[in-house]
C-alpha atoms as a PDB file:
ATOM      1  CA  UNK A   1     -17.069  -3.523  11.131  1.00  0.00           C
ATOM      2  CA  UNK A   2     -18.451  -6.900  11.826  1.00  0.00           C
ATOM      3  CA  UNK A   3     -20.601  -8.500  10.082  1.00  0.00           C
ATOM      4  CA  UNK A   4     -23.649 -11.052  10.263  1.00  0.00           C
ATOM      5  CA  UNK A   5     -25.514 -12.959   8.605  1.00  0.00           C
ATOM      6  CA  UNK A   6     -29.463 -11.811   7.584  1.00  0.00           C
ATOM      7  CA  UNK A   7     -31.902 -15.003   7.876  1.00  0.00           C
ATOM      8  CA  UNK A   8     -33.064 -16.301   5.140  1.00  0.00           C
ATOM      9  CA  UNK A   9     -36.629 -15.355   3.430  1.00  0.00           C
ATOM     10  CA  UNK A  10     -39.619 -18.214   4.263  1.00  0.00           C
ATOM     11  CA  UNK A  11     -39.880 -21.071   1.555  1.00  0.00           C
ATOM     12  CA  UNK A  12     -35.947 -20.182   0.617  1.00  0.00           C
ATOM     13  CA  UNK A  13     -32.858 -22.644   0.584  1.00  0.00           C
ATOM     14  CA  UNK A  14     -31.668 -22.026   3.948  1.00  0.00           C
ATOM     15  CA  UNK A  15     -27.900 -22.518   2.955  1.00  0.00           C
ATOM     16  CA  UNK A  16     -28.057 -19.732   0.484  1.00  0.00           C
ATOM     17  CA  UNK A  17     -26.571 -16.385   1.178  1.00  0.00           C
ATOM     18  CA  UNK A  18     -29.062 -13.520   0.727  1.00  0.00           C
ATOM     19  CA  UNK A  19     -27.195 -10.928   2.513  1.00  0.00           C
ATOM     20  CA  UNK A  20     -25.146  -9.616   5.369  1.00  0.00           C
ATOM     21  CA  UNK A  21     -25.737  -6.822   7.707  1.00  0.00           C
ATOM     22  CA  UNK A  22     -22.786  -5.099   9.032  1.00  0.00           C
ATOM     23  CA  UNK A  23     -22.931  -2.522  12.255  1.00  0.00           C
ATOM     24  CA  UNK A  24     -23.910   0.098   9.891  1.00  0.00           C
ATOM     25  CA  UNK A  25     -27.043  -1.872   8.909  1.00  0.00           C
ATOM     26  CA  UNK A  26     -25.730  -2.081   5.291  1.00  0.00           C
ATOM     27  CA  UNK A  27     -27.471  -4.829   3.122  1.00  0.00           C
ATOM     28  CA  UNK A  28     -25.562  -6.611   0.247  1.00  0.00           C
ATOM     29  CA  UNK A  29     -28.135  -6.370  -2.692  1.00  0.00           C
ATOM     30  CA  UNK A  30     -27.644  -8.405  -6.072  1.00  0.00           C
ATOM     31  CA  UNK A  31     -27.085  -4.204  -7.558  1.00  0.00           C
ATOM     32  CA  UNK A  32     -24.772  -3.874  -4.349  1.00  0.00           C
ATOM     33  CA  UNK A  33     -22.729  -6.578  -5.566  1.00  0.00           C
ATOM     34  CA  UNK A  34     -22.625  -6.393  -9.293  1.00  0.00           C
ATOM     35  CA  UNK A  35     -21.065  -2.754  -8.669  1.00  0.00           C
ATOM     36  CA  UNK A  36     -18.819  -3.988  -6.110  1.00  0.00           C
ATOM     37  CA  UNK A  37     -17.913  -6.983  -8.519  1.00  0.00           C
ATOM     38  CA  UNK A  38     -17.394  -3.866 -11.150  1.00  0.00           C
ATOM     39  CA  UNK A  39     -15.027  -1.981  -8.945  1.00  0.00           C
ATOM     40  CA  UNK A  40     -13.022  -4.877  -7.872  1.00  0.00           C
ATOM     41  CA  UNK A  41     -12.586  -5.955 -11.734  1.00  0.00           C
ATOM     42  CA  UNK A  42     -11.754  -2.043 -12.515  1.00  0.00           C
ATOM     43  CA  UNK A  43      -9.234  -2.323  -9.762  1.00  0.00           C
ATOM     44  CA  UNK A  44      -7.813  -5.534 -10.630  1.00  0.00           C
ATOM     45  CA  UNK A  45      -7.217  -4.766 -14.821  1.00  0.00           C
ATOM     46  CA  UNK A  46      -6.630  -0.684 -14.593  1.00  0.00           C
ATOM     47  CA  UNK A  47      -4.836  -0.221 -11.429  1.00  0.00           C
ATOM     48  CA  UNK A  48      -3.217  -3.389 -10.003  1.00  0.00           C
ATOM     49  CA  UNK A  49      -2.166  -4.876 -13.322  1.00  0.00           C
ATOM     50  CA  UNK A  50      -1.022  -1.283 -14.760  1.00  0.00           C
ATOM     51  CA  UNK A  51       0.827   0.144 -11.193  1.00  0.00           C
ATOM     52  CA  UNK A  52       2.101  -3.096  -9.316  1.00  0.00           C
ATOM     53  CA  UNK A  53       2.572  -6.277 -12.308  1.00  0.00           C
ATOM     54  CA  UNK A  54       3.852  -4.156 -14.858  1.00  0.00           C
ATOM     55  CA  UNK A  55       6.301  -3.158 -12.981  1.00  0.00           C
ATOM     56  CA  UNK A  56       9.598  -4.307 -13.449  1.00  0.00           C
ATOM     57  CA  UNK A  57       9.975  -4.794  -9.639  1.00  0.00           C
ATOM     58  CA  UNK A  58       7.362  -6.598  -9.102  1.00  0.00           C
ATOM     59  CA  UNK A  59       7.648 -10.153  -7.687  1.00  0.00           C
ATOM     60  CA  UNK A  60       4.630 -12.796  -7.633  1.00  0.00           C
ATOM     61  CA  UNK A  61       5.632 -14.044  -4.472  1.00  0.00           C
ATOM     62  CA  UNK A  62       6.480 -10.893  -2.225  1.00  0.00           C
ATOM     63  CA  UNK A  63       3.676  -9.435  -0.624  1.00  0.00           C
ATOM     64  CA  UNK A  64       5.484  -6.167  -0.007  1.00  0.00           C
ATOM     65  CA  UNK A  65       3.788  -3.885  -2.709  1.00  0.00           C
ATOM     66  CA  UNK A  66       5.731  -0.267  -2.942  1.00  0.00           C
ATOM     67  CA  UNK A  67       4.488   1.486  -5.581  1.00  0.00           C
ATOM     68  CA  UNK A  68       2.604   5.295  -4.769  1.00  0.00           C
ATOM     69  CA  UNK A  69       0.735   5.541  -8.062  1.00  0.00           C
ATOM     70  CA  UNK A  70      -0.824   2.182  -7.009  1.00  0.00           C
ATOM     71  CA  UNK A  71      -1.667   3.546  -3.872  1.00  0.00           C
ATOM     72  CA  UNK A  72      -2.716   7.027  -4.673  1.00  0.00           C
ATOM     73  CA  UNK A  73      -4.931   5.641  -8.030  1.00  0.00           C
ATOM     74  CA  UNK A  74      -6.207   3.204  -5.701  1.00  0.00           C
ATOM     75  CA  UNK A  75      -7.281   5.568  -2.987  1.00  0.00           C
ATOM     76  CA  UNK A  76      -8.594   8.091  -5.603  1.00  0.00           C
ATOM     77  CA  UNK A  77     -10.742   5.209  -7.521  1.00  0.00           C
ATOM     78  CA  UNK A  78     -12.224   4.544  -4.280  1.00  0.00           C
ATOM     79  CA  UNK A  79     -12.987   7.966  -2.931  1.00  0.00           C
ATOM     80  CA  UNK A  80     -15.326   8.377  -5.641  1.00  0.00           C
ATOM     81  CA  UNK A  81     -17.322   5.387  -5.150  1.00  0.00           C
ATOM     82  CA  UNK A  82     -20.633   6.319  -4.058  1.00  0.00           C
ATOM     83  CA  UNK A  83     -20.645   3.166  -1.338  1.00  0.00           C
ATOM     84  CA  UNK A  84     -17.457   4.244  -0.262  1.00  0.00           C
ATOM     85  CA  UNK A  85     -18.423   7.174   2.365  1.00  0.00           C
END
């Protein structure tokens, strides 16, 4: 999906970012992001931290991320977000 950027309102800072409307005509709302900002910090502290740094295999600087139960919670948490559909 690509996305662009909306205009700005009249009378606004024109360098600000007030939104972006992808091909699906989704607009990025203050709500829109707070809940995305939610999930992504849910993500990061319950399901990253818990399936791929605690593990003992884990390595800081290696990309290459094989852990299931990060993949599956991850895919699971997702699926039931209602912006994820």
């Amino acid at each position: 999906s690509v996305s662009t950027p909306v205009s700005s309102p009249p009378g606004s800072n024109p360098n600000s970012v007030h939104g972006f409307s992808n091909t699906t005509n989704m607009m990025t709302s203050p709500t829109t992001t707070a809940n995305i900002r939610a999930a992504l910090k849910h993500i990061y502290e319950h399901i990253w931290v818990t399936f791929v740094v605690r593990s003992p295999l884990y390595q800081p600087h290696n990309p290459d991320i094989r852990s299931t139960n990060f993949e599956s919670s991850l895919d699971n948490y997702l699926k039931g977000m209602p912006w994820f559909r």
